[in-house]
Protein backbone atom coordinates (compact mmCIF):
# COMPACT_ATOMS: atom_id res chain seq x y z
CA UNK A 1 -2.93 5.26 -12.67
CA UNK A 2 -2.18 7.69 -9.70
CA UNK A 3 -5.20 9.92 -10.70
CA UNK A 4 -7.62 6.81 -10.70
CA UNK A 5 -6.54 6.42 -7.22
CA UNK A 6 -6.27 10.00 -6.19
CA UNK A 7 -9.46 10.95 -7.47
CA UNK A 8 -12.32 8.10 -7.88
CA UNK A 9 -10.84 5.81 -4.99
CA UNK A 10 -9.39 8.08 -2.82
CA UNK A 11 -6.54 5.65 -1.10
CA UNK A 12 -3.84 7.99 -2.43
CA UNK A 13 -2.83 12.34 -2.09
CA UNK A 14 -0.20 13.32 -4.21
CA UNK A 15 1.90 16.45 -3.57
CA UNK A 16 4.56 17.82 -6.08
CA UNK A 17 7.91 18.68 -4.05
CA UNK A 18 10.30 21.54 -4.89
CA UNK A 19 11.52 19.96 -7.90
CA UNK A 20 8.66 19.34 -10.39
CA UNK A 21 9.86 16.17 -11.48
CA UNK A 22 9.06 15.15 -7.94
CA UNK A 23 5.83 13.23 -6.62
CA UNK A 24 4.77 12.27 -2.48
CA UNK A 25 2.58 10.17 -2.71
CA UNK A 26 0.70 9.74 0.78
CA UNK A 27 -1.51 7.56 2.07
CA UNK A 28 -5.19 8.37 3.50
CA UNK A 29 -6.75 6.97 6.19
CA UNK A 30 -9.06 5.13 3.86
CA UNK A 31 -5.55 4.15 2.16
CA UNK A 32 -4.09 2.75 5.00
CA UNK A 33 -7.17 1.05 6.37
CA UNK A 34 -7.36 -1.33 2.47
CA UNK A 35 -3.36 -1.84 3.15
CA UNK A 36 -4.00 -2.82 6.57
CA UNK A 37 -6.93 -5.35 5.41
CA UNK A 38 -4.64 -6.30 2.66
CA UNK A 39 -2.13 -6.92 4.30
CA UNK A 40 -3.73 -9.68 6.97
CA UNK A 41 -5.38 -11.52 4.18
CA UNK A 42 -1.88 -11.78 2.53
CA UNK A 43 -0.78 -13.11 6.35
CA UNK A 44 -4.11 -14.79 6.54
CA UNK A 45 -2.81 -17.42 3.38
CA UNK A 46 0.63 -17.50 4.18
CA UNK A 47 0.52 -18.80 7.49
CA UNK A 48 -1.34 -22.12 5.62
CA UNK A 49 2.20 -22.57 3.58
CA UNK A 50 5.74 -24.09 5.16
CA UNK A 51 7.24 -21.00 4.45
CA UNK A 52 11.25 -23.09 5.27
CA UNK A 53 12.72 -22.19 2.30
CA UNK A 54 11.84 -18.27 1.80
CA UNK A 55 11.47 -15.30 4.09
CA UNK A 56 8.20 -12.83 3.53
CA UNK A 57 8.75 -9.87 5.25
CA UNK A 58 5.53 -7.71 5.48
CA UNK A 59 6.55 -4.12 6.94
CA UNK A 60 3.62 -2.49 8.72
């Protein structure tokens, strides 16, 4: 699933650490911009709910 992102939607750059078994995954700016729209549609529908008896934390 990683490639898909990495290579036909480029959202995603993946860079192998010192130890192999390791994977960064980083964000591009195309990335970030699709969170960041994401992210205010998710706020966009919550704000039309009581939200009294849970918490939503959305960290930008």
């Amino acid at each position: 699933m990683l490639v898909k992102f990495e290579e036909s939607c480029r959202v995603i750059e993946r860079k192998a650490g010192e130890d192999k078994r390791e994977v960064q995954v980083i964000l591009t700016d195309k990335g970030k911009d699709l969170l960041s729209e994401g992210v205010s549609l998710i706020e966009d529908v919550l704000s039309h709910y009581q939200l009294d008896k849970m918490e939503i934390i959305i960290v930008k």
